[in-house]
PDB file of N, CA and C in Angstrom:
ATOM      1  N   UNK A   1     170.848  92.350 154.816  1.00  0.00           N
ATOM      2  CA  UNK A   1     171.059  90.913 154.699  1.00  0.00           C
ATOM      3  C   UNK A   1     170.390  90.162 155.854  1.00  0.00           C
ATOM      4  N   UNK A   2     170.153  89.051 155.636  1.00  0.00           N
ATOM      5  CA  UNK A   2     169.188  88.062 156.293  1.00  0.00           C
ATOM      6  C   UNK A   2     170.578  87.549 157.965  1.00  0.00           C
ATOM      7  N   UNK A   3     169.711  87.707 158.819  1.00  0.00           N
ATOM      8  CA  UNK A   3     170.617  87.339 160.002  1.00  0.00           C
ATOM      9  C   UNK A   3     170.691  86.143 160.353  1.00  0.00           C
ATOM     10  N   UNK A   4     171.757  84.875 160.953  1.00  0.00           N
ATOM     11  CA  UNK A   4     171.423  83.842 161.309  1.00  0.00           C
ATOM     12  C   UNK A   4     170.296  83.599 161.878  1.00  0.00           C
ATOM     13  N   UNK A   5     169.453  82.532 162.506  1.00  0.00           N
ATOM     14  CA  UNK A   5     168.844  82.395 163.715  1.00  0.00           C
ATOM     15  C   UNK A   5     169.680  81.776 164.674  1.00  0.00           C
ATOM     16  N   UNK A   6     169.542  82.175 165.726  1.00  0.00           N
ATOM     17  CA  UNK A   6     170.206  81.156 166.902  1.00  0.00           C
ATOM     18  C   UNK A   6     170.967  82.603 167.931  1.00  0.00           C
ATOM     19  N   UNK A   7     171.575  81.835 168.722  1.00  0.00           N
ATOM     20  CA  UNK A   7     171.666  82.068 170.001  1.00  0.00           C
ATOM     21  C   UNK A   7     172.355  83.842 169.606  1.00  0.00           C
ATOM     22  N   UNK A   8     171.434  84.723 170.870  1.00  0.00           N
ATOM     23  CA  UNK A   8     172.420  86.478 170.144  1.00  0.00           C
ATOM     24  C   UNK A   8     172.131  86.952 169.383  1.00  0.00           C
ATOM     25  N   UNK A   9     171.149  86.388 168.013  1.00  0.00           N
ATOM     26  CA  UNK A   9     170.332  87.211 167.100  1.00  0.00           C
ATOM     27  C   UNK A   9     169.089  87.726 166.889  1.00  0.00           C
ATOM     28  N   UNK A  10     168.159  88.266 166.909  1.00  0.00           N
ATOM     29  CA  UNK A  10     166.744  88.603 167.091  1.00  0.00           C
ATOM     30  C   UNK A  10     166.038  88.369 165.670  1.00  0.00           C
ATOM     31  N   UNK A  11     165.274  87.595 165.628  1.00  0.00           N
ATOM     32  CA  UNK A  11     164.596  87.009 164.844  1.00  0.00           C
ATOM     33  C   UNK A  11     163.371  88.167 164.354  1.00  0.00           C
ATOM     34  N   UNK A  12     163.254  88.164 162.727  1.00  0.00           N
ATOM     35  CA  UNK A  12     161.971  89.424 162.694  1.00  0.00           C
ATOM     36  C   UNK A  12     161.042  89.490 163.108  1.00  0.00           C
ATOM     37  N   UNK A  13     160.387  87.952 163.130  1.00  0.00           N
ATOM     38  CA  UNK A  13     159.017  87.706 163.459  1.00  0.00           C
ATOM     39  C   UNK A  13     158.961  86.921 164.745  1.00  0.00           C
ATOM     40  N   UNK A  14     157.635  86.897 165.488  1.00  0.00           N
ATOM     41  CA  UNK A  14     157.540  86.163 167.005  1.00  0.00           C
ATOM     42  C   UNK A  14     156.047  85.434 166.370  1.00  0.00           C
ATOM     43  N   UNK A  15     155.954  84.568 167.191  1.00  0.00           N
ATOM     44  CA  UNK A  15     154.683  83.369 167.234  1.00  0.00           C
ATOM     45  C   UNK A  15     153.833  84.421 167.428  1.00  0.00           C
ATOM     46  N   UNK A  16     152.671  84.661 166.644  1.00  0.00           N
ATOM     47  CA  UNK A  16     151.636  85.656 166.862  1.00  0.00           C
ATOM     48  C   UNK A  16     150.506  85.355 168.108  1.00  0.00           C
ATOM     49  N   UNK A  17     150.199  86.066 169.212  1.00  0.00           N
ATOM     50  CA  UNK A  17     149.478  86.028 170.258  1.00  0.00           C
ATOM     51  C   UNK A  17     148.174  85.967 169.577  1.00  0.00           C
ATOM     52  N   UNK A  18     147.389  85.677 170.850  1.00  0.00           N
ATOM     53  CA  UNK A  18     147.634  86.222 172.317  1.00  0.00           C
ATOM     54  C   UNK A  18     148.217  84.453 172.661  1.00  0.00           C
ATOM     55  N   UNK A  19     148.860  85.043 173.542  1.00  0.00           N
ATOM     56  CA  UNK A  19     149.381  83.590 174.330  1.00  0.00           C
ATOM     57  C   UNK A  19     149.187  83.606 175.513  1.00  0.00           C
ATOM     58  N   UNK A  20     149.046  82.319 176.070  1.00  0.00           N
ATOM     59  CA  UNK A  20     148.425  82.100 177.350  1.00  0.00           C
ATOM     60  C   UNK A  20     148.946  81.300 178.547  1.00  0.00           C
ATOM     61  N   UNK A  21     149.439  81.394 179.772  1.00  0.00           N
ATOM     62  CA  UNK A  21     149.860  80.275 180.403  1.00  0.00           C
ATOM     63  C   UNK A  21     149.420  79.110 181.033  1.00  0.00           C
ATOM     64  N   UNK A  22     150.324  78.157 181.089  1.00  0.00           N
ATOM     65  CA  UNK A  22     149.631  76.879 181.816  1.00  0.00           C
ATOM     66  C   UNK A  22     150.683  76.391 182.797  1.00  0.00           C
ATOM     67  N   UNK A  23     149.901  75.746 183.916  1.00  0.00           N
ATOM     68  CA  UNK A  23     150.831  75.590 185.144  1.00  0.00           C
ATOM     69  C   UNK A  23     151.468  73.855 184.913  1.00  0.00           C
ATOM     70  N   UNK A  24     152.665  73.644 185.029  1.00  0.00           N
ATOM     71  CA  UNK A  24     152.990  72.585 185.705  1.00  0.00           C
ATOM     72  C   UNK A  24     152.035  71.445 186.313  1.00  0.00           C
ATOM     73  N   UNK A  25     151.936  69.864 186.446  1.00  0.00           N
ATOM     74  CA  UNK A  25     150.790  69.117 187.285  1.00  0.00           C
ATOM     75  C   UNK A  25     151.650  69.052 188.464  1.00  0.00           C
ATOM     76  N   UNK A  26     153.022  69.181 188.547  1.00  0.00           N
ATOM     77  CA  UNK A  26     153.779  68.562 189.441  1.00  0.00           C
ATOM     78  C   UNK A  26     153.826  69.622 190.897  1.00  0.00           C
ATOM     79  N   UNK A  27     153.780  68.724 191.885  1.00  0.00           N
ATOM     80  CA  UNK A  27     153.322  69.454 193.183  1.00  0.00           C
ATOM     81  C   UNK A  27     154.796  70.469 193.634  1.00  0.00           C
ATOM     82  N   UNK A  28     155.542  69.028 193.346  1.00  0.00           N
ATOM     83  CA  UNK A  28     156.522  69.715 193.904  1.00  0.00           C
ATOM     84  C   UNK A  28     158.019  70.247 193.521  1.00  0.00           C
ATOM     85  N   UNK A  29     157.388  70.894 192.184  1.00  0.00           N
ATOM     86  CA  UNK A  29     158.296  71.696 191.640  1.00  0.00           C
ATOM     87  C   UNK A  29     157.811  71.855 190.309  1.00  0.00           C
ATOM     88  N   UNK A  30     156.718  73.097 190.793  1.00  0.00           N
ATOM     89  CA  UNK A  30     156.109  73.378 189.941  1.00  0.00           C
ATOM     90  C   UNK A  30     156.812  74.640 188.752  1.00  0.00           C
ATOM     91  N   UNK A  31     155.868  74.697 187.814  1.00  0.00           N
ATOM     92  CA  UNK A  31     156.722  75.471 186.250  1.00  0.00           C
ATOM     93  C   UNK A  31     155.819  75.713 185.544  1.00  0.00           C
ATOM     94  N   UNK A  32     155.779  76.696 184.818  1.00  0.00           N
ATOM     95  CA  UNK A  32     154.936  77.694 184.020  1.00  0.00           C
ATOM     96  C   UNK A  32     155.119  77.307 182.843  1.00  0.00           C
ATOM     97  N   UNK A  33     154.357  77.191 181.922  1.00  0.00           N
ATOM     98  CA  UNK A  33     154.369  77.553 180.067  1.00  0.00           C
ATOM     99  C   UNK A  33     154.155  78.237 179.559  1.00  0.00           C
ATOM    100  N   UNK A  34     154.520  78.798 178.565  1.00  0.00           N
ATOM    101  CA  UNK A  34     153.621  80.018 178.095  1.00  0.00           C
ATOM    102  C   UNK A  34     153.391  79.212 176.436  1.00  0.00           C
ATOM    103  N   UNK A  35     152.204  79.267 175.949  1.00  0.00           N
ATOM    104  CA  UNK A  35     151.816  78.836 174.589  1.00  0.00           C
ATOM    105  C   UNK A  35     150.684  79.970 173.547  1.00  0.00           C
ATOM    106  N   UNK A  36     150.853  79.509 172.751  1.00  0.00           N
ATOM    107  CA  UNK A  36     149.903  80.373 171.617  1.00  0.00           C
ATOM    108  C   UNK A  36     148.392  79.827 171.810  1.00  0.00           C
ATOM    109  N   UNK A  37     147.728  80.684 171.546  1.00  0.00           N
ATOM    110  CA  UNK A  37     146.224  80.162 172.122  1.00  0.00           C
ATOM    111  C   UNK A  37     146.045  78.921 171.374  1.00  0.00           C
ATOM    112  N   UNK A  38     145.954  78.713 170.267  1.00  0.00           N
ATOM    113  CA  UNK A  38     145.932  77.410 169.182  1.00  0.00           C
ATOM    114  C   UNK A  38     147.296  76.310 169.878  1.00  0.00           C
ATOM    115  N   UNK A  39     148.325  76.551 170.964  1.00  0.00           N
ATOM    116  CA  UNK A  39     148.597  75.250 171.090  1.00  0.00           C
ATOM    117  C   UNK A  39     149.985  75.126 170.856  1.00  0.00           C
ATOM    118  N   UNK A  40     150.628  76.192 170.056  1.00  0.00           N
ATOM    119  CA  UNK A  40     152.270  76.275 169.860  1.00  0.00           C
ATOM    120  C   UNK A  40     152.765  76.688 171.201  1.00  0.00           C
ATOM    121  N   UNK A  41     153.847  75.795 171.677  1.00  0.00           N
ATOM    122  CA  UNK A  41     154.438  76.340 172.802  1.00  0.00           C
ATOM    123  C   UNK A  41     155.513  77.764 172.514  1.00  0.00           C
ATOM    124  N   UNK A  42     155.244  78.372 173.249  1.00  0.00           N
ATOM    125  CA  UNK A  42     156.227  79.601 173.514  1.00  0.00           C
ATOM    126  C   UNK A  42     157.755  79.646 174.005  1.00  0.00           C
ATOM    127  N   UNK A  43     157.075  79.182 175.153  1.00  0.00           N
ATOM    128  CA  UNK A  43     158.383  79.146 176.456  1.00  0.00           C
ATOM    129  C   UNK A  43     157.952  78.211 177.628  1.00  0.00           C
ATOM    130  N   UNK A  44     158.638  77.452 178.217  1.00  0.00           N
ATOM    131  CA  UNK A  44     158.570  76.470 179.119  1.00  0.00           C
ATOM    132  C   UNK A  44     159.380  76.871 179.921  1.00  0.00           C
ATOM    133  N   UNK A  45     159.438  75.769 181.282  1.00  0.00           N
ATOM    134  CA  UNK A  45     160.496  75.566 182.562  1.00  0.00           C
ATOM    135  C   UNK A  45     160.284  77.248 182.637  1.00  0.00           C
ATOM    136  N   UNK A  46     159.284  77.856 183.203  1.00  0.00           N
ATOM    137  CA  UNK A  46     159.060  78.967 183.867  1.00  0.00           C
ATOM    138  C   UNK A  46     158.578  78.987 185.104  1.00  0.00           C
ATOM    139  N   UNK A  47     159.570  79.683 186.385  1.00  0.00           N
ATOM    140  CA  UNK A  47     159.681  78.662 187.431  1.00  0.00           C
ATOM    141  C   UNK A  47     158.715  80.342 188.639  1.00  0.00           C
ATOM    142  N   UNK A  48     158.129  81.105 188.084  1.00  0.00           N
ATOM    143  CA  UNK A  48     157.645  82.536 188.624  1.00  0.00           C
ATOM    144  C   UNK A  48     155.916  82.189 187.274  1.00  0.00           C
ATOM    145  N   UNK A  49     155.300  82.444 188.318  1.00  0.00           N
ATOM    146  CA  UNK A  49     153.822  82.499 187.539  1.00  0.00           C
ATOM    147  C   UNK A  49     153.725  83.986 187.002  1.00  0.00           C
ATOM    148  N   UNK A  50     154.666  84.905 187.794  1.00  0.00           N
ATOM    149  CA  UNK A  50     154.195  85.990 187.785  1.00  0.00           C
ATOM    150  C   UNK A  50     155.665  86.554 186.207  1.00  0.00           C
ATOM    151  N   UNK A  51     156.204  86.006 186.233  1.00  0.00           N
ATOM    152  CA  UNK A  51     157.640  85.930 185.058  1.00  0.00           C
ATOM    153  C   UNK A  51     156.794  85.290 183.983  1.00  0.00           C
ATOM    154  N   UNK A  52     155.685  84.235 184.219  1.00  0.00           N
ATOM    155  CA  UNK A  52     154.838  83.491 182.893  1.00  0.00           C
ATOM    156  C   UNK A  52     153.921  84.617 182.703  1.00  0.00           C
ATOM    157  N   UNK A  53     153.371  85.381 183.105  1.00  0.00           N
ATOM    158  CA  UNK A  53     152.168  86.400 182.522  1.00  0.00           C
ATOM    159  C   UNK A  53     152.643  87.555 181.817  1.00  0.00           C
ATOM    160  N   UNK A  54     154.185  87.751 182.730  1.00  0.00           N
ATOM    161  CA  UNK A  54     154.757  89.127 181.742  1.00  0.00           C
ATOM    162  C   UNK A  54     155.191  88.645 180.624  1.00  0.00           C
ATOM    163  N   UNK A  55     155.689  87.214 180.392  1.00  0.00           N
ATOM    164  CA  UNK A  55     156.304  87.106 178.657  1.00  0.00           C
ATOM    165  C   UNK A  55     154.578  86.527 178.408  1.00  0.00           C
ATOM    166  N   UNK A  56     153.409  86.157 178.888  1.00  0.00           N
ATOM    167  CA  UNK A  56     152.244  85.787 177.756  1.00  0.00           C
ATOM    168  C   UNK A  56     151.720  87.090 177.391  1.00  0.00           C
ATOM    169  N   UNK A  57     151.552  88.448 178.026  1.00  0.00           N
ATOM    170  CA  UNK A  57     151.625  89.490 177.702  1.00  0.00           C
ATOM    171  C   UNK A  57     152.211  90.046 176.613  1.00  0.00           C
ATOM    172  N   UNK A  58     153.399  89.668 176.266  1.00  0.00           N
ATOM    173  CA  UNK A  58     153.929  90.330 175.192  1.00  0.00           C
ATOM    174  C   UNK A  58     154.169  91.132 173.916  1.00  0.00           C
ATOM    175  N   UNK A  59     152.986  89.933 173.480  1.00  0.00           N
ATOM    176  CA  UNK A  59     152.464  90.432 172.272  1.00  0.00           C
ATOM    177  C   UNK A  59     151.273  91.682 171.994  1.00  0.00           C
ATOM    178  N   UNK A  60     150.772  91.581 172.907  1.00  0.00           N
ATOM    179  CA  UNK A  60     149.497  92.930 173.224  1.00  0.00           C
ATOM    180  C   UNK A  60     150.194  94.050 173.856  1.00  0.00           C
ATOM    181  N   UNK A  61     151.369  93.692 175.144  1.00  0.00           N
ATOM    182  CA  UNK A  61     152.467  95.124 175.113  1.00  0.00           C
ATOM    183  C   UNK A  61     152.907  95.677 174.261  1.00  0.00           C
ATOM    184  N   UNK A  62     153.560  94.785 172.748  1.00  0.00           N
ATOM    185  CA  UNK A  62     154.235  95.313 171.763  1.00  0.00           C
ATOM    186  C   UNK A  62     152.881  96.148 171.123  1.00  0.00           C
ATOM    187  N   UNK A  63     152.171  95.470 170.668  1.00  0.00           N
ATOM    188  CA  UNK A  63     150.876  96.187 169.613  1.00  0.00           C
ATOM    189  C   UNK A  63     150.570  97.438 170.689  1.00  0.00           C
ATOM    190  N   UNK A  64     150.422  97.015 171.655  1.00  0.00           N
ATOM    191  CA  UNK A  64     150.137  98.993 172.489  1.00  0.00           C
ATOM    192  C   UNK A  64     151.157 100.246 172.604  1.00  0.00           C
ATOM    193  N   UNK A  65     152.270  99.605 172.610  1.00  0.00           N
ATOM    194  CA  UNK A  65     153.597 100.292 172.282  1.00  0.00           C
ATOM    195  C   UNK A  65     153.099 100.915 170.945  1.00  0.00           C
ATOM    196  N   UNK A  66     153.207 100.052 170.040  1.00  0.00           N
ATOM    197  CA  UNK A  66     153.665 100.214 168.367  1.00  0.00           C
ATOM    198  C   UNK A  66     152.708 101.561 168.422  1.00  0.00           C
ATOM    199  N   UNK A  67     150.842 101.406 168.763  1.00  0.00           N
ATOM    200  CA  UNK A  67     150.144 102.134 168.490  1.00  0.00           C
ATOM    201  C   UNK A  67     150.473 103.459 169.702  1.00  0.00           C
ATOM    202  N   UNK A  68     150.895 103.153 170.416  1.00  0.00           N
ATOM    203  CA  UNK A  68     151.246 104.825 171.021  1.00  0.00           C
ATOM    204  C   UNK A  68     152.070 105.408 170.254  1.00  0.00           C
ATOM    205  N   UNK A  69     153.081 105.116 170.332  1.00  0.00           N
ATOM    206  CA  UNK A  69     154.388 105.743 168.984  1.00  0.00           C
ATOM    207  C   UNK A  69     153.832 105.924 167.793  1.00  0.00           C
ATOM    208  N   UNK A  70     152.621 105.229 167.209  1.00  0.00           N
ATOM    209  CA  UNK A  70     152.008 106.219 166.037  1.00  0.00           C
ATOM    210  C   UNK A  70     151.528 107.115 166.609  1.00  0.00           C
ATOM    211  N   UNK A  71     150.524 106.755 167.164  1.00  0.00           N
ATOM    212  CA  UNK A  71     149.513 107.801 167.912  1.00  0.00           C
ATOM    213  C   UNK A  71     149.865 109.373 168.031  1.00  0.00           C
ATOM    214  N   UNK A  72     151.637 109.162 168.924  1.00  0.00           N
ATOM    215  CA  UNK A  72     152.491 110.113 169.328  1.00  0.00           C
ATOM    216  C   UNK A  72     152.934 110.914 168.276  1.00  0.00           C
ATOM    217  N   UNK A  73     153.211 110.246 167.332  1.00  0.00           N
ATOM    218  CA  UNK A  73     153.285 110.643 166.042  1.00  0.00           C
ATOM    219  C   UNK A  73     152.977 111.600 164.755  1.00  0.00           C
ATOM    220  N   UNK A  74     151.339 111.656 165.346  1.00  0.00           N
ATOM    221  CA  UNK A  74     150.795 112.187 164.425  1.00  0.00           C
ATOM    222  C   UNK A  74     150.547 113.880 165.127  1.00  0.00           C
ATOM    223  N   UNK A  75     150.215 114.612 163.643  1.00  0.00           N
ATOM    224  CA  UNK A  75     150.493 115.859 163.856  1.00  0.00           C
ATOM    225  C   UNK A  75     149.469 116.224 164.985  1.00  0.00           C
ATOM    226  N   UNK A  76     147.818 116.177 164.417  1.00  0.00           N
ATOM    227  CA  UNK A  76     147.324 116.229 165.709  1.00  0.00           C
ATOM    228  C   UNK A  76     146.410 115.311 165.963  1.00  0.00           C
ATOM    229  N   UNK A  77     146.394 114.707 167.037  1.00  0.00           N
ATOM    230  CA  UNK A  77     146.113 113.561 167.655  1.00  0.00           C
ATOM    231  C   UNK A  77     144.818 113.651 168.419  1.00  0.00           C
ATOM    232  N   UNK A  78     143.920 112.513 167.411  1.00  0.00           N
ATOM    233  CA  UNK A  78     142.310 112.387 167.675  1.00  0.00           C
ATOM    234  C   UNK A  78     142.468 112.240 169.704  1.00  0.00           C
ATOM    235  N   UNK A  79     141.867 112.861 170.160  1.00  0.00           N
ATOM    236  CA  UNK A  79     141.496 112.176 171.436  1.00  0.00           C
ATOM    237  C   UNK A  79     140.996 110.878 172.043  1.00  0.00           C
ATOM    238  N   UNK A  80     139.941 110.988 170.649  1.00  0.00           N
ATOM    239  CA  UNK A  80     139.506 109.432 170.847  1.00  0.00           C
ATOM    240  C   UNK A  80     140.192 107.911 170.505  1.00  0.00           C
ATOM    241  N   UNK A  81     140.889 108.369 169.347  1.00  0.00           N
ATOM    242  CA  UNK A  81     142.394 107.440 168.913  1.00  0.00           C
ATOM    243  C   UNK A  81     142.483 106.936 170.411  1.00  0.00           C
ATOM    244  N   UNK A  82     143.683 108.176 171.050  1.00  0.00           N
ATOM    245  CA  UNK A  82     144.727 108.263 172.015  1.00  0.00           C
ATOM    246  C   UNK A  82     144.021 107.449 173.454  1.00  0.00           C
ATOM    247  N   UNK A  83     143.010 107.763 173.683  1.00  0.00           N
ATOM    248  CA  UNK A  83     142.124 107.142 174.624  1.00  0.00           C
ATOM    249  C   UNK A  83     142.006 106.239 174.653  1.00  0.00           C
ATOM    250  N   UNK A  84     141.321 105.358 173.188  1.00  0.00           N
ATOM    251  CA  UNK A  84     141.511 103.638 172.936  1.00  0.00           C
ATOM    252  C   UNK A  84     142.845 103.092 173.297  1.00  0.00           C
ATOM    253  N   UNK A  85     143.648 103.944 172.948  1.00  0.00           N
ATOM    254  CA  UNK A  85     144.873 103.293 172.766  1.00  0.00           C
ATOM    255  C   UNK A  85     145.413 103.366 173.585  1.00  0.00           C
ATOM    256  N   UNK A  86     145.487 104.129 174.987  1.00  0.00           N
ATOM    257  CA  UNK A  86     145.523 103.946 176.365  1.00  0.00           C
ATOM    258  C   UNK A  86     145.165 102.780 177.057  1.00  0.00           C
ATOM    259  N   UNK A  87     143.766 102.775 176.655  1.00  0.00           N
ATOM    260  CA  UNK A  87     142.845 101.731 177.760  1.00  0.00           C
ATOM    261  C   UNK A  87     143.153 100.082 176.926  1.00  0.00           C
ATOM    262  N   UNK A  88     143.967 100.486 175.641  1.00  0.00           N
ATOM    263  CA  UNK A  88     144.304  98.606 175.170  1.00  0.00           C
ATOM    264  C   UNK A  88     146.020  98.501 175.967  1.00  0.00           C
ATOM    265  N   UNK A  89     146.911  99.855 175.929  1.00  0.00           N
ATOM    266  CA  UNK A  89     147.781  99.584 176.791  1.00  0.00           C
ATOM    267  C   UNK A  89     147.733  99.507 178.402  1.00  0.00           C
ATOM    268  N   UNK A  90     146.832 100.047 178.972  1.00  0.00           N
ATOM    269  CA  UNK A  90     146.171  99.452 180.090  1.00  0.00           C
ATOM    270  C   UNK A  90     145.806  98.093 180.857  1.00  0.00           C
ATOM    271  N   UNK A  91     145.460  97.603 179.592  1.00  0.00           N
ATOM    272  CA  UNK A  91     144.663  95.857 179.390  1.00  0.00           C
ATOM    273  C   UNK A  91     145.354  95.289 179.554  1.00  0.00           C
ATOM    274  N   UNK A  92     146.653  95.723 178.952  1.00  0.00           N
ATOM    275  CA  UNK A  92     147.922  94.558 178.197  1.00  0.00           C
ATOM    276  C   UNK A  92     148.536  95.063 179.962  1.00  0.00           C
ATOM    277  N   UNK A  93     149.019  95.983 180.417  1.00  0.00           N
ATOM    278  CA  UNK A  93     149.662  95.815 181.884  1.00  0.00           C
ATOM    279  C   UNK A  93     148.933  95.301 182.761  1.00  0.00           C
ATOM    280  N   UNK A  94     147.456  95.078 182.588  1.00  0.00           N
ATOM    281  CA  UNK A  94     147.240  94.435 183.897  1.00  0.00           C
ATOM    282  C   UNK A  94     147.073  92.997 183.611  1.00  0.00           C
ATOM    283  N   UNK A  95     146.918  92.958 182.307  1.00  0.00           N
ATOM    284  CA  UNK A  95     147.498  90.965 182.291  1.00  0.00           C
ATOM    285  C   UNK A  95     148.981  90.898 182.261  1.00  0.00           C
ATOM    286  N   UNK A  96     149.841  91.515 182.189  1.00  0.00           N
ATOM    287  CA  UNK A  96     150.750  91.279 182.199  1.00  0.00           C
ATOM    288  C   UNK A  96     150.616  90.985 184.042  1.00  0.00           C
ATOM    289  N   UNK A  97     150.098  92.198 184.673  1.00  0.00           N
ATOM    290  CA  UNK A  97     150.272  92.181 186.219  1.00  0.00           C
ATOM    291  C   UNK A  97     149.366  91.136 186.543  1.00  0.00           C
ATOM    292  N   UNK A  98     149.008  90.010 186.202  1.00  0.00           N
ATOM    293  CA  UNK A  98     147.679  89.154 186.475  1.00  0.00           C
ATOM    294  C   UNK A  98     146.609  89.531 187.100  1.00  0.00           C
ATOM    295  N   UNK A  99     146.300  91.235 186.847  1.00  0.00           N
ATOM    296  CA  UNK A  99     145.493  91.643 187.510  1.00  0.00           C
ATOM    297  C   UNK A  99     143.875  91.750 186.997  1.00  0.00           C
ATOM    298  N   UNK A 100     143.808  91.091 185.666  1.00  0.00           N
ATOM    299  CA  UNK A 100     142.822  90.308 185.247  1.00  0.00           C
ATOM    300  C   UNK A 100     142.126  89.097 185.586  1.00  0.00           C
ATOM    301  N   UNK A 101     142.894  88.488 186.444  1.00  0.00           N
ATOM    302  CA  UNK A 101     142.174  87.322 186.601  1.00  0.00           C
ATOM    303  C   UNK A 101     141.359  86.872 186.927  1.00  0.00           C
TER     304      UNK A 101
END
């Protein structure tokens, strides 16, 4: 059966990434956004730049997750699969770590 939405329930679907952050103009008390590349906001009043990159991350953590747990999955496992699929969960932690920038 179909679950409410609202506060305590987990919703099936999320705003599809990649999403991206944007800073606050205000000097002095500044705040993070996180939005969908096209412009839907995500999440606002994010008061850690470094708390805004791990939720704009999200969506490329989940898809690297999902594909390891297949990956892991299978009986025997291409190397070259497993390798891609390393170096995209790789990608996704170091934007998460803003170590892309």
């Amino acid at each position: 059966p179909p679950r409410p939405r609202g506060r305590g329930w987990q919703v099936s679907a999320h705003t599809p990434g990649p999403w991206r952050i944007g800073g606050s103009p205000r000097v002095d008390n500044p705040t993070w956004s996180v939005r969908q590349e096209h412009g839907k906001t995500v999440s606002v009043g994010i008061y850690e730049e470094e708390d805004a990159r791990l939720i704009a991350a999200a969506p490329e953590l989940l898809v690297a997750l999902e594909r390891m747990v297949t990956a892991a999955n299978v009986k025997d496992i291409d190397p070259i699969v497993m390798f891609a699929t390393i170096e995209k969960a790789r990608a996704a932690i170091a934007r998460a770590r803003a170590e892309d920038k």
